[in-house]
N, C-alpha and C. Protein backbone atom coordinates (compact mmCIF):
# COMPACT_ATOMS: atom_id res chain seq x y z
N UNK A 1 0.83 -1.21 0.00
CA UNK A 1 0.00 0.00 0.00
C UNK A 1 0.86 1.25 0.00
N UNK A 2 2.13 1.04 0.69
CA UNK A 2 3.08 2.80 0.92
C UNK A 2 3.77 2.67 -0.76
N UNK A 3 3.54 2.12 -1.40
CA UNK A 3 4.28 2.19 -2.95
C UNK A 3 3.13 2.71 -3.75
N UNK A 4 2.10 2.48 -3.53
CA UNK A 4 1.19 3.02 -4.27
C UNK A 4 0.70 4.09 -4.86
N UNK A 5 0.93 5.17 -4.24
CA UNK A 5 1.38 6.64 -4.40
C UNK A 5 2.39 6.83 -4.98
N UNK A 6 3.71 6.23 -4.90
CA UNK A 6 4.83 6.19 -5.54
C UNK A 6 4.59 5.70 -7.07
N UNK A 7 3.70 4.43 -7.23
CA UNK A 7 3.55 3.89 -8.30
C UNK A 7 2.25 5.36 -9.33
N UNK A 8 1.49 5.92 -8.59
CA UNK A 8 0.78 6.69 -9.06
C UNK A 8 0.90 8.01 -9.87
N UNK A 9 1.94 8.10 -8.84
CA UNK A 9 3.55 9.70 -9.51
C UNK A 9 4.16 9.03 -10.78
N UNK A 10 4.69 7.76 -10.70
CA UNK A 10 5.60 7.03 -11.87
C UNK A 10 4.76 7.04 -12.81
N UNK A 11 3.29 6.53 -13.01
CA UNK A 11 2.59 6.60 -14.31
C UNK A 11 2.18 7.84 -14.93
N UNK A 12 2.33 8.54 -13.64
CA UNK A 12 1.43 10.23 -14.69
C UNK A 12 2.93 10.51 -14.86
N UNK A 13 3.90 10.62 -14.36
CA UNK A 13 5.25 10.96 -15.13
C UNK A 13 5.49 10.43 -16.73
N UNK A 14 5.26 9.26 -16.54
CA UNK A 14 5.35 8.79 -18.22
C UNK A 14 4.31 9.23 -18.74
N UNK A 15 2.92 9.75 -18.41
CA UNK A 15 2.14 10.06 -19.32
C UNK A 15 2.36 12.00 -19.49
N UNK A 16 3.09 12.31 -18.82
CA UNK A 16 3.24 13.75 -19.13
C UNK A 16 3.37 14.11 -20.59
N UNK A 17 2.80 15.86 -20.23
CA UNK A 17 2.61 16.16 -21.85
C UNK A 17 3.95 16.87 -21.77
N UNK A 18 4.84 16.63 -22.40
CA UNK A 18 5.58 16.89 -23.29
C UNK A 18 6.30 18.10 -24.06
N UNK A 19 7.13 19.14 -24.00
CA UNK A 19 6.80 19.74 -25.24
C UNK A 19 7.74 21.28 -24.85
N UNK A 20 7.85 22.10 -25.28
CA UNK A 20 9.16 23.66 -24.88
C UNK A 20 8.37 24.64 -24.05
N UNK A 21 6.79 24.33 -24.02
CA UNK A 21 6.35 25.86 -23.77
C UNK A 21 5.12 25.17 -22.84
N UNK A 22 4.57 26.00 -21.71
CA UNK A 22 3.57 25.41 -20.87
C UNK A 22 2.68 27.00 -20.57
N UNK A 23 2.03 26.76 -20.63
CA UNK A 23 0.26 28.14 -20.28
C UNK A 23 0.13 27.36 -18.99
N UNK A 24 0.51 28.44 -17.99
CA UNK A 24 0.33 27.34 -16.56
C UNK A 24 -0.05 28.88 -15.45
N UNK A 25 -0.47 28.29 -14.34
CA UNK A 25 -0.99 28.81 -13.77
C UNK A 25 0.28 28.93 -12.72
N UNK A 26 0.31 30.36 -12.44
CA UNK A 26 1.42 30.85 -11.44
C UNK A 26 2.21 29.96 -10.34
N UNK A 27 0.88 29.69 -9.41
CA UNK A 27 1.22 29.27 -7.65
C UNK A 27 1.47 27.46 -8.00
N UNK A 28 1.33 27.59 -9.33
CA UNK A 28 2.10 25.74 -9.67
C UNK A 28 3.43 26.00 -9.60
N UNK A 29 4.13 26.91 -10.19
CA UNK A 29 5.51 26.70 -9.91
C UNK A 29 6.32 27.87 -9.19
N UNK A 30 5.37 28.09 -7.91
CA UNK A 30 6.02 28.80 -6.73
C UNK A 30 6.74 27.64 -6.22
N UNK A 31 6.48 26.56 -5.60
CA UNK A 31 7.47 25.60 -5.49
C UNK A 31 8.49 25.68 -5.61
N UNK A 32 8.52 25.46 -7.38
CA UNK A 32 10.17 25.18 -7.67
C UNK A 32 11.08 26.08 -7.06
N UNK A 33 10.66 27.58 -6.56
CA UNK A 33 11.17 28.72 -6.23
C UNK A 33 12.00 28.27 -4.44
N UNK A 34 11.23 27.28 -4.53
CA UNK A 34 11.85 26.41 -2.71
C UNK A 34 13.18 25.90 -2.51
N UNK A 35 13.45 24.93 -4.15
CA UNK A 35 14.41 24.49 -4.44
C UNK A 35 15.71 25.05 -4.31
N UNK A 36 15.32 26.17 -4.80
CA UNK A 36 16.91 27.12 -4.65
C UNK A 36 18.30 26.88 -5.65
N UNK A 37 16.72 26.04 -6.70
CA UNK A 37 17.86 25.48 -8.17
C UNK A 37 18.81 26.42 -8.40
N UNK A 38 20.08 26.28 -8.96
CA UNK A 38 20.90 27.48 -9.74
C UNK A 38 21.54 26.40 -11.12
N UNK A 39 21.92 27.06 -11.78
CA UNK A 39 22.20 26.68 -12.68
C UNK A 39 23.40 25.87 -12.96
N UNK A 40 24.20 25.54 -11.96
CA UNK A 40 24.98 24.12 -11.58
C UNK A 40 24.13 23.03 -11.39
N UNK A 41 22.58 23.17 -11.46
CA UNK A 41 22.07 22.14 -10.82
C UNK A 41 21.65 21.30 -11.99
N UNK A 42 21.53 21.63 -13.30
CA UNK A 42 21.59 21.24 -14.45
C UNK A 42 22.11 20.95 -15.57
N UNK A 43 22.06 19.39 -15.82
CA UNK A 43 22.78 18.84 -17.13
C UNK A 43 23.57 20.27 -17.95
N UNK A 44 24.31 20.04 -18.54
CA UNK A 44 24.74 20.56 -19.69
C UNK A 44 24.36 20.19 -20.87
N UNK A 45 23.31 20.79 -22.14
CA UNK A 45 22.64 20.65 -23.08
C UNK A 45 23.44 19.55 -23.85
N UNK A 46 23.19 18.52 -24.18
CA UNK A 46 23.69 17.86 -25.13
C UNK A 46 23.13 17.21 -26.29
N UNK A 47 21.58 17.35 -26.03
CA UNK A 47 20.46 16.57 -26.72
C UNK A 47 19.71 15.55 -26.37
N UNK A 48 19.99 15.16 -25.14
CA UNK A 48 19.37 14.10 -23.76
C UNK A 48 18.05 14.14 -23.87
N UNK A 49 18.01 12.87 -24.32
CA UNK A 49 15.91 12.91 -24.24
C UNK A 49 15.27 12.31 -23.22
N UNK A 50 16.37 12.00 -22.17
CA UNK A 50 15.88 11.88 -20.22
C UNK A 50 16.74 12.13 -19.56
N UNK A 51 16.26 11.78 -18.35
CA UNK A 51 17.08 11.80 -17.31
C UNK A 51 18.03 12.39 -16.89
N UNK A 52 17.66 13.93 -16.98
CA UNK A 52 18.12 14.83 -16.54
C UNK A 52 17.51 15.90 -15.86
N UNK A 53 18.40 16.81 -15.21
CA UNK A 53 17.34 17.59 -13.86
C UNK A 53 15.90 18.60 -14.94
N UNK A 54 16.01 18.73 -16.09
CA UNK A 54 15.28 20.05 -16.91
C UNK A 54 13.91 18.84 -16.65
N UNK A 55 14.56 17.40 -17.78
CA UNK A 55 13.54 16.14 -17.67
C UNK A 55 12.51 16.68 -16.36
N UNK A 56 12.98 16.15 -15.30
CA UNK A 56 12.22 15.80 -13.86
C UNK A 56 11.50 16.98 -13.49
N UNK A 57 11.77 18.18 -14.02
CA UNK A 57 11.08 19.58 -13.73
C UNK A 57 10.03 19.07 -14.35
N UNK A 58 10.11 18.94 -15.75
CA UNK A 58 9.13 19.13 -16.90
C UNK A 58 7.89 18.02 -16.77
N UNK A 59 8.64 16.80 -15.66
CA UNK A 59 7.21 15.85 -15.66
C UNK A 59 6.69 16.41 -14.63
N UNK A 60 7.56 16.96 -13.35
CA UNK A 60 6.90 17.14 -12.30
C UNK A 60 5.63 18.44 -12.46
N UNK A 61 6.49 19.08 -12.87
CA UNK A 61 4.77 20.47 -13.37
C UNK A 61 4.12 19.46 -13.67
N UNK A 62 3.50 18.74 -14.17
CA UNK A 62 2.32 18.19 -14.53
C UNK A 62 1.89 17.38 -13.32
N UNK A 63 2.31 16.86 -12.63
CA UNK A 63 2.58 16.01 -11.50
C UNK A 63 1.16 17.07 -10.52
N UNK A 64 2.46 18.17 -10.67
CA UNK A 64 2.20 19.24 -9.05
C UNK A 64 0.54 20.07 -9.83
N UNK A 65 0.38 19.92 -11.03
CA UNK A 65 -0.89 20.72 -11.53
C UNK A 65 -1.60 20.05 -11.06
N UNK A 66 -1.96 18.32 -11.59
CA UNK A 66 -3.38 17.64 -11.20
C UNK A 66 -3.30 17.45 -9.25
N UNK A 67 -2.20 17.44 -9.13
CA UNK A 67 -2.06 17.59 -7.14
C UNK A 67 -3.07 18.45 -7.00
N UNK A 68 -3.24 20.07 -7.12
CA UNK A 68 -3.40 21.16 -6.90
C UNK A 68 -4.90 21.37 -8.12
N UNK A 69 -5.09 20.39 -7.87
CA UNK A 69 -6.59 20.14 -8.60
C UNK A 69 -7.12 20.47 -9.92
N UNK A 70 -5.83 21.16 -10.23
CA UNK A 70 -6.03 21.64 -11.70
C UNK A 70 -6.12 20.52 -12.64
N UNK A 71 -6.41 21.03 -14.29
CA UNK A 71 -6.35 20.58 -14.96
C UNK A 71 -4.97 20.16 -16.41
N UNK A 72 -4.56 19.25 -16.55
CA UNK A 72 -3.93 19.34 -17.78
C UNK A 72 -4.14 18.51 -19.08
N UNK A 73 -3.98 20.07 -20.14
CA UNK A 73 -4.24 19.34 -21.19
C UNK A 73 -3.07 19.84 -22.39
N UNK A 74 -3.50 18.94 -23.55
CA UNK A 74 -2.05 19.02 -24.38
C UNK A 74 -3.21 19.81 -25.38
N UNK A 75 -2.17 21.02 -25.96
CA UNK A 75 -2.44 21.92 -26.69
C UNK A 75 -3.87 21.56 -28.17
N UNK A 76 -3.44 20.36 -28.79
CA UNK A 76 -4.15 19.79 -29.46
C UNK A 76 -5.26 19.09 -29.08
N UNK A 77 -5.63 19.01 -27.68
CA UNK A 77 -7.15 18.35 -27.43
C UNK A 77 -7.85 19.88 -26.76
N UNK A 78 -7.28 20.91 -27.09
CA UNK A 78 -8.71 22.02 -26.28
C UNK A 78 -9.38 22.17 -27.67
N UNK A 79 -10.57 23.14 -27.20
CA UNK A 79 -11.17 23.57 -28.02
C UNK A 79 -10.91 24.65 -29.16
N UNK A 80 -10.75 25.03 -29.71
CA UNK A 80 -10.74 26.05 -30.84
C UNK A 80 -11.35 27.96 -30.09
N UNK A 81 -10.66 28.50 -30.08
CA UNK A 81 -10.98 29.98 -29.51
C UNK A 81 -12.03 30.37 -30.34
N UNK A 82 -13.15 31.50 -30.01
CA UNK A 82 -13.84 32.35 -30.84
C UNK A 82 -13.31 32.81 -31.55
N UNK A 83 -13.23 33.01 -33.09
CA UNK A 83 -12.42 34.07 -33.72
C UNK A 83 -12.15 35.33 -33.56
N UNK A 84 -13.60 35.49 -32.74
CA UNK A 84 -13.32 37.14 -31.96
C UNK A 84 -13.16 37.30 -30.54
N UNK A 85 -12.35 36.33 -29.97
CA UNK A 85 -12.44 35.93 -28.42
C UNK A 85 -11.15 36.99 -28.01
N UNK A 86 -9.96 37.34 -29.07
CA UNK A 86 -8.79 37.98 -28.70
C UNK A 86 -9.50 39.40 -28.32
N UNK A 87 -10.51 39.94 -28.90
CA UNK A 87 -10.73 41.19 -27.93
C UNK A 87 -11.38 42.00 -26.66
N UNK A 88 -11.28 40.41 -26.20
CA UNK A 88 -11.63 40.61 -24.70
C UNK A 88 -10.61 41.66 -23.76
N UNK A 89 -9.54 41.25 -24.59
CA UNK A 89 -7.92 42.23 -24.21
C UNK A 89 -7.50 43.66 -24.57
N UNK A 90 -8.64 44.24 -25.46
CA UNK A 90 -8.46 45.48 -25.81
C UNK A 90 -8.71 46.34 -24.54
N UNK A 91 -7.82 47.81 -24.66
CA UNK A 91 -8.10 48.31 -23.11
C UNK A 91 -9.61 48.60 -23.02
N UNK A 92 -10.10 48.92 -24.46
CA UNK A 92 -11.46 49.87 -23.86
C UNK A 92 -12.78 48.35 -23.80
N UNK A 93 -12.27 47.23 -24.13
CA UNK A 93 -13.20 46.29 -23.58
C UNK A 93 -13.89 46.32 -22.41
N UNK A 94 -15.30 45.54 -22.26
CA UNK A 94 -15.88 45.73 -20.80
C UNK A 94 -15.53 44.31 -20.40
N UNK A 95 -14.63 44.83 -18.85
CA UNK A 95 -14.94 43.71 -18.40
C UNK A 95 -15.41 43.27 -17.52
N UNK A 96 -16.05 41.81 -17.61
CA UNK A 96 -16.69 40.84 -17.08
C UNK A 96 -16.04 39.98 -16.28
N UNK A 97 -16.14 40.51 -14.65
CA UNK A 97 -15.16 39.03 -13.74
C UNK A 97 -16.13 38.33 -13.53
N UNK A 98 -15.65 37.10 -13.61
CA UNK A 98 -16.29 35.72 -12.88
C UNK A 98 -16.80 36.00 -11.52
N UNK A 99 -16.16 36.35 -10.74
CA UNK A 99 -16.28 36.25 -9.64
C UNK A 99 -15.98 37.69 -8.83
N UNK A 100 -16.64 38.46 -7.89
CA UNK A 100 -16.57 39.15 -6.78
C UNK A 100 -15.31 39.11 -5.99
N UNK A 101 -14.22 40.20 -6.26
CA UNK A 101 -13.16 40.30 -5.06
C UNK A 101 -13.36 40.77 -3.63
N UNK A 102 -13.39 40.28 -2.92
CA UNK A 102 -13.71 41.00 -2.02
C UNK A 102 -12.42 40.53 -0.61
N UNK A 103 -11.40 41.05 -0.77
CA UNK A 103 -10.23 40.46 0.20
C UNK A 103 -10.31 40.84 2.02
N UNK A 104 -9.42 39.92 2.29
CA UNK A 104 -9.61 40.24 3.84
C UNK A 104 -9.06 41.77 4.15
N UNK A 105 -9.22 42.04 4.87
CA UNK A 105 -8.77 43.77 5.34
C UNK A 105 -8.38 43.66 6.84
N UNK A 106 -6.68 43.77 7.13
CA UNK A 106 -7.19 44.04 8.83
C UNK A 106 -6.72 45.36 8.85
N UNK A 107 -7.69 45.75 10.11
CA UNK A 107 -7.80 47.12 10.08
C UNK A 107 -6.85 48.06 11.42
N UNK A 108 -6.15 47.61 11.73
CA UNK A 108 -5.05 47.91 12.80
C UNK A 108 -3.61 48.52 12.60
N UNK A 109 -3.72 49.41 11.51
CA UNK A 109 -2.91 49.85 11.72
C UNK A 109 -3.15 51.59 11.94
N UNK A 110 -3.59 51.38 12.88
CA UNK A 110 -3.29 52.68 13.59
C UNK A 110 -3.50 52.48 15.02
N UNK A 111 -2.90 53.17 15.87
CA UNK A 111 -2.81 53.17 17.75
C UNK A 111 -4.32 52.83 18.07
N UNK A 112 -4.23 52.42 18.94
CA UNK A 112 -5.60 52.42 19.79
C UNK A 112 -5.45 51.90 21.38
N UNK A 113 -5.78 52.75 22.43
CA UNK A 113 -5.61 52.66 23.74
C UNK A 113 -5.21 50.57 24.41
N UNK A 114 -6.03 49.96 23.71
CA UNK A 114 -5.71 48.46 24.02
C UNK A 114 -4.36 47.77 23.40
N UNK A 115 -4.41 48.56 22.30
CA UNK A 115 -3.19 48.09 21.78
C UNK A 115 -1.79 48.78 22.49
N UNK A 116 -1.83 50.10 22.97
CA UNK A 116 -0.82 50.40 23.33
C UNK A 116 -0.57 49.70 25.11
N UNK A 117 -1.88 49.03 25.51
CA UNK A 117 -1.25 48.70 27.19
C UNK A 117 -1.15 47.09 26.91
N UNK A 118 -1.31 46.26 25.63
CA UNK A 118 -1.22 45.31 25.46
C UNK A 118 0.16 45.09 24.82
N UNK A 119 0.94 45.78 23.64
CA UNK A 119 1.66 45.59 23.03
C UNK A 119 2.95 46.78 23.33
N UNK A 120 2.64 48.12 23.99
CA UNK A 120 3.68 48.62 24.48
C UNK A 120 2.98 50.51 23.48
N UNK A 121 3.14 51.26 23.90
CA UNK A 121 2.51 52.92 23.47
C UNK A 121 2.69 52.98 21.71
N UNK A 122 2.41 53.17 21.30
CA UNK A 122 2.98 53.46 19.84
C UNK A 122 2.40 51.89 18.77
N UNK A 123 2.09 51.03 19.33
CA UNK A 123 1.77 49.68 18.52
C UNK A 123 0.71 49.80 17.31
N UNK A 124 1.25 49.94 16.30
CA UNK A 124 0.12 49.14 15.14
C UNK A 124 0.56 48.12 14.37
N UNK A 125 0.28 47.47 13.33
CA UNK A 125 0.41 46.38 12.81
C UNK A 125 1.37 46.78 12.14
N UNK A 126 1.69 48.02 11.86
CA UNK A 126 3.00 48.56 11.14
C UNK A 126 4.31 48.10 11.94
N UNK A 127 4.34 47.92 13.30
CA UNK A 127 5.42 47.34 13.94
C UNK A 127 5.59 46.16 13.53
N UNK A 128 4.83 45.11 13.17
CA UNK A 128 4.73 43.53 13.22
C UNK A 128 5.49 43.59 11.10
N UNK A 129 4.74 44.60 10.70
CA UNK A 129 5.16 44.25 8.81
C UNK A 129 6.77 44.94 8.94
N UNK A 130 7.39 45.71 9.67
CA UNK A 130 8.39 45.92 9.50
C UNK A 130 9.32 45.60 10.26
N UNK A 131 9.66 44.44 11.07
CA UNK A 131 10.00 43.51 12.30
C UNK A 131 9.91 42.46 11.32
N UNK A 132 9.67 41.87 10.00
CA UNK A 132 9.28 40.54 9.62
C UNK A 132 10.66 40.45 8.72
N UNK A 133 11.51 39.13 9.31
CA UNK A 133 12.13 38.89 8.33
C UNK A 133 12.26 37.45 7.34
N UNK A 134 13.45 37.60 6.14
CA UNK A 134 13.07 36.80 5.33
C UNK A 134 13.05 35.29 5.98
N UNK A 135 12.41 33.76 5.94
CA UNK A 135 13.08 32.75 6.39
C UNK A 135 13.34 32.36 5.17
N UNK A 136 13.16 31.73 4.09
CA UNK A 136 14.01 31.34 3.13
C UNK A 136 14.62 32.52 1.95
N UNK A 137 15.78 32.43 1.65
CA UNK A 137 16.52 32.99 0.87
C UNK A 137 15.47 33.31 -0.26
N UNK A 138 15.60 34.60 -0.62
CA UNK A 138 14.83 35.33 -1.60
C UNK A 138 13.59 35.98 -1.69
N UNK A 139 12.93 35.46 -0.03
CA UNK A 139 11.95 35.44 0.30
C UNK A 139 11.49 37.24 0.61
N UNK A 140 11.00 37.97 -0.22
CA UNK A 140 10.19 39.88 -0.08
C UNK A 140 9.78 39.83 1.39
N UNK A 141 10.84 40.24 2.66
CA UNK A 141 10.63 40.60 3.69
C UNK A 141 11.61 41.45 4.33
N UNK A 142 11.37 42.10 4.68
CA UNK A 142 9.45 43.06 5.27
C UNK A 142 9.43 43.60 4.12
N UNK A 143 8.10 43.31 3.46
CA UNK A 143 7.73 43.77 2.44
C UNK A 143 6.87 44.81 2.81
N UNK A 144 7.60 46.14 2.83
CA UNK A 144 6.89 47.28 3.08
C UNK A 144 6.06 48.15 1.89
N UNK A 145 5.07 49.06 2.62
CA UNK A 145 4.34 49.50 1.69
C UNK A 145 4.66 50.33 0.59
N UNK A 146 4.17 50.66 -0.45
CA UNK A 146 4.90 51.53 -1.68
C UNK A 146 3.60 52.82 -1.71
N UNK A 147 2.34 52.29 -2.38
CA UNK A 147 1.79 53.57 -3.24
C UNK A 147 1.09 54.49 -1.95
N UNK A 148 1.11 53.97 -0.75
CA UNK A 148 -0.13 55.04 0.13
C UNK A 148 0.53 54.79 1.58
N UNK A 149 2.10 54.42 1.43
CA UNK A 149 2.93 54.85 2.19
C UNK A 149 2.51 54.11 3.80
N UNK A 150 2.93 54.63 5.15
CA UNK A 150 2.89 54.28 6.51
C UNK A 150 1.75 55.16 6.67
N UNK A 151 0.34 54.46 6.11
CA UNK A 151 -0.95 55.18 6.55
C UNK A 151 -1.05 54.91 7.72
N UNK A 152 -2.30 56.06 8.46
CA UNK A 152 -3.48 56.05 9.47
C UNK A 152 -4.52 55.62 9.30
N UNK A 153 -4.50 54.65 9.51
CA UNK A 153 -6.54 53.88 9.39
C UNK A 153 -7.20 55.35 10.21
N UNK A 154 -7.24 55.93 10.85
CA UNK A 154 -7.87 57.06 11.36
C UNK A 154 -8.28 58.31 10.63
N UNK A 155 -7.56 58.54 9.01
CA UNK A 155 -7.74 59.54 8.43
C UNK A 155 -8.78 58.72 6.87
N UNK A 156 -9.70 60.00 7.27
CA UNK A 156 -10.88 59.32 6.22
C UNK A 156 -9.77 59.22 4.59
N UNK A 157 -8.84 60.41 4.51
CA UNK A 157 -8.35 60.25 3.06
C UNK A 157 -7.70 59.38 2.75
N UNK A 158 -7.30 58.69 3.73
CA UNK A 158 -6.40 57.25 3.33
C UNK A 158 -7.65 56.17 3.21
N UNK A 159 -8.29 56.42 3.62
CA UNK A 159 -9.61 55.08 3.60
C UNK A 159 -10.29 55.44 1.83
N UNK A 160 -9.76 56.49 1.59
CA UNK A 160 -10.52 56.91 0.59
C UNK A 160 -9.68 56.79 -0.86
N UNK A 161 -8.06 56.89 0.04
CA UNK A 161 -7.33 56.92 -1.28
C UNK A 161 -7.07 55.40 -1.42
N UNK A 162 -7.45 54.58 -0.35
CA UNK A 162 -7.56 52.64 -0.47
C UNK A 162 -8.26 52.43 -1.21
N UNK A 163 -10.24 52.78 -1.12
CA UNK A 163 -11.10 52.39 -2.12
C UNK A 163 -10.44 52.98 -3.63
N UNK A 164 -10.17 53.75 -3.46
CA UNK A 164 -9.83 54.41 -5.03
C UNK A 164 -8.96 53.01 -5.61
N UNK A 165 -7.80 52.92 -5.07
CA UNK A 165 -7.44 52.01 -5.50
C UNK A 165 -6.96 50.79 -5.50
N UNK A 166 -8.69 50.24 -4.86
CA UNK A 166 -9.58 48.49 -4.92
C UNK A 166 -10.28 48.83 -6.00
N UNK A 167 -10.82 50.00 -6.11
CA UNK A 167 -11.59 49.95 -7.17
C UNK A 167 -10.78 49.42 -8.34
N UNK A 168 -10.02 50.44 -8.55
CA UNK A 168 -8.89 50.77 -10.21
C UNK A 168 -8.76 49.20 -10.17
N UNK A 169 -8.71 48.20 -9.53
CA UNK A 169 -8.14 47.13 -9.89
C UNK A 169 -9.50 45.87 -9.33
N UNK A 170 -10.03 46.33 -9.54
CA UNK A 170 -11.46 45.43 -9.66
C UNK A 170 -11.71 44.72 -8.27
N UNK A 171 -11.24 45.21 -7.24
CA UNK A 171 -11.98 44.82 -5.78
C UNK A 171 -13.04 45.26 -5.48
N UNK A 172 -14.04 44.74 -4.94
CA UNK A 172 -15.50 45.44 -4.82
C UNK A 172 -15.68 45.44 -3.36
N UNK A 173 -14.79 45.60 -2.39
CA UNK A 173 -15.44 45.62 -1.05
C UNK A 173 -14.19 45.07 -0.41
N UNK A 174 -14.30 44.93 1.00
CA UNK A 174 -13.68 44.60 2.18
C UNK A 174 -13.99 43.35 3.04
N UNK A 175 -13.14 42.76 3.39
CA UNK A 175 -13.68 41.67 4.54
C UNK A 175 -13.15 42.16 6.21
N UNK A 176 -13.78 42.96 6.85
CA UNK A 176 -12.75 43.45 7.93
C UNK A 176 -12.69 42.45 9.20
N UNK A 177 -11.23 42.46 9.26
CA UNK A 177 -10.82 40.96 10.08
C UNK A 177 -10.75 41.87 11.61
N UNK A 178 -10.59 41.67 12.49
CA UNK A 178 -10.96 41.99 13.71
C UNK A 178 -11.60 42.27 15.25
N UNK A 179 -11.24 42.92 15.81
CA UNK A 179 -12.33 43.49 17.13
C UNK A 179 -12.82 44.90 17.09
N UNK A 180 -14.25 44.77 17.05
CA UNK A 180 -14.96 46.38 16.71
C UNK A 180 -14.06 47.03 17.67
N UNK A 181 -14.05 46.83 19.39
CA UNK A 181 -13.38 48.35 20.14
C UNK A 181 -11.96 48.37 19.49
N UNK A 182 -11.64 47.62 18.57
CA UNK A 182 -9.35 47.92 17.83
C UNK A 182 -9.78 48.70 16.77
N UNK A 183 -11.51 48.81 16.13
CA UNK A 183 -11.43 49.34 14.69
C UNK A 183 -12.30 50.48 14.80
N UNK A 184 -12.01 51.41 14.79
CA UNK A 184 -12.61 53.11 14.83
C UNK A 184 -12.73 53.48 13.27
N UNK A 185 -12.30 52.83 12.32
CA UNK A 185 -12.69 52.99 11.17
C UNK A 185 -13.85 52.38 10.65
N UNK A 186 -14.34 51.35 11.24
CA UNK A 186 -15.13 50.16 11.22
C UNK A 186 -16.60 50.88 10.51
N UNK A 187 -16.73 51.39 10.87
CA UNK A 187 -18.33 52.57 10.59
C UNK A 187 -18.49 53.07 9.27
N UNK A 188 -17.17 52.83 8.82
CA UNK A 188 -17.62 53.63 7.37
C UNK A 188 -16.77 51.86 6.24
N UNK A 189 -17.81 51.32 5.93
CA UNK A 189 -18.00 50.34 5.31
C UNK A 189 -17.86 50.36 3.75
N UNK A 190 -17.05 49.69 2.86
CA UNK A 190 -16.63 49.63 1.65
C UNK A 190 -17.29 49.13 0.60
N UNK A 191 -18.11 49.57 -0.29
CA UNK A 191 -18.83 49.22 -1.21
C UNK A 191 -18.92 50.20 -2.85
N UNK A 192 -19.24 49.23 -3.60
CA UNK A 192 -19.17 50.06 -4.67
C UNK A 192 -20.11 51.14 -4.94
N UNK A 193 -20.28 52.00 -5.50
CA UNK A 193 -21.19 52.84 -5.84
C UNK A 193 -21.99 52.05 -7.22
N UNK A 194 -23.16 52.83 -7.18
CA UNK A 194 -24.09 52.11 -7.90
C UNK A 194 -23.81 51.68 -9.73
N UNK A 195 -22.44 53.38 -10.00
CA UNK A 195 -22.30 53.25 -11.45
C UNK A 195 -21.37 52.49 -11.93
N UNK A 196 -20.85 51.61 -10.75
CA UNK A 196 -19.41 51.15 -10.66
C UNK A 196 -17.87 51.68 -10.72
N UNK A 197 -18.00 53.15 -10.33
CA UNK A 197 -17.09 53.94 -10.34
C UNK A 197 -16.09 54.07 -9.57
N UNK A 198 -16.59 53.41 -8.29
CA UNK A 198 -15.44 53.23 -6.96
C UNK A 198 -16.09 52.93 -5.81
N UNK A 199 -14.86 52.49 -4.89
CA UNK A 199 -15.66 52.03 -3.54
C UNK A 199 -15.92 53.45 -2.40
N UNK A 200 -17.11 53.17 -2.08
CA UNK A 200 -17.41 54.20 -1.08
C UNK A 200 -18.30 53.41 0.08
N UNK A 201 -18.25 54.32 1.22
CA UNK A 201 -18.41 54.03 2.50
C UNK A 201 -20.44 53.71 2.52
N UNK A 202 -20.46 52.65 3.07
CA UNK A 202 -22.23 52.55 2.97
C UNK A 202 -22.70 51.76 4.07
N UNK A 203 -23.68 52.94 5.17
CA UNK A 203 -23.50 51.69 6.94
C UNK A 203 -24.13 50.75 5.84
N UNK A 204 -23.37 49.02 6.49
CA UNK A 204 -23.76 48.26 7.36
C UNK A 204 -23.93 47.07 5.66
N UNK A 205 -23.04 47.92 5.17
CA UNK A 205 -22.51 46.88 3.79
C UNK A 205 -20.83 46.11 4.49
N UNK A 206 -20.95 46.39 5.23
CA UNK A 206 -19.57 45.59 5.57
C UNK A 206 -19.56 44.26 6.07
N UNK A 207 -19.06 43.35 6.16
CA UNK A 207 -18.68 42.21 6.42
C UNK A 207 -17.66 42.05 8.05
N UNK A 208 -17.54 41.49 8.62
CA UNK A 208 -16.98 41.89 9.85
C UNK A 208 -16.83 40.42 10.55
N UNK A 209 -15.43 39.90 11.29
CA UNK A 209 -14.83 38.59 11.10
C UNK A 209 -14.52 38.85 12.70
């Protein structure tokens, strides 16, 4: 029975598809990024049609896709595109998401009386993102903020210059993770406006965790 899994990896390895180029989905080959391959770690090109480290990459993506529930298929069994399906990509196209973004939000970064006799005067979550360091090599830590800088959850224009841009990038709302007495922003709730123009504050459209 403990070979069986082993034997299960060995057959979809030989049945892997094959081939120079893969349409794959990102967080499949965050992985390999673990490895810490460098380029000593691979054959020298000679024309090898196995058993070599590029080989074992190339079955394993397929391996780690159907793991991760996805699907794989070889270029010649999909379907045929719309002939006019490429201008879904034009900028002034409308688009149509599948699905509702709506990401977690915690809302602590700014002081609040519990936090400062719990964690020490001055505490927001801004202490904890810039205190974080890398554990594996290469790893974006403390990945500090760029476009809206070491905000105040306390100032409506930063709450305002956030929706602006959830909106610009197709988020429709907030999930706010927390404790109502840590969140004094909590009251003014994130939702789209009716023309789809941006997120604005609407009681009691919020979500709250």
């Amino acid at each position: 029975m403990a070979l069986e899994p082993a034997r299960r990896a060995a057959r979809r390895a030989r049945e892997h598809h094959g081939g120079s180029f893969y349409w794959i989905r990102g967080f499949v080959l965050q992985g390999l990024r673990a490895l810490s391959l460098a380029a000593e770690d691979f054959d020298k090109e000679a024309g090898q049609v196995d058993a070599t480290t590029a080989h074992a990459i190339e079955r394993a993506i397929g391996i780690l896709t159907e793991e991760a529930g996805l699907t794989l298929v070889a270029r010649d069994a999909m379907a045929e595109p719309d002939s006019g399906s490429w201008r879904r990509y034009n900028r002034s196209a409308r688009r149509r998401p599948r699905l509702r973004v709506v990401p977690f939000y915690l809302p602590q970064f700014h002081p609040t009386p519990e936090n400062d006799t719990w964690w020490g005067a001055g505490f927001t979550e801004w202490t904890n993102v810039t205190a974080a360091r890398p554990v594996y090599e290469g790893q974006n830590q403390p990945n500090l903020p760029s476009d809206l800088g070491f905000y105040d959850l306390r100032l409506d224009a930063v709450r305002e210059a956030q929706m602006d841009l959830a909106a610009k990038h197709g988020i429709e709302g907030f999930n706010h993770v927390g404790q109502r007495e840590l969140d004094p922003p909590l009251g003014r709730a994130n939702v789209r406006h009716p023309d789809g123009s941006g997120l604005r504050p609407r009681p009691g459209d919020h979500v709250h965790r």
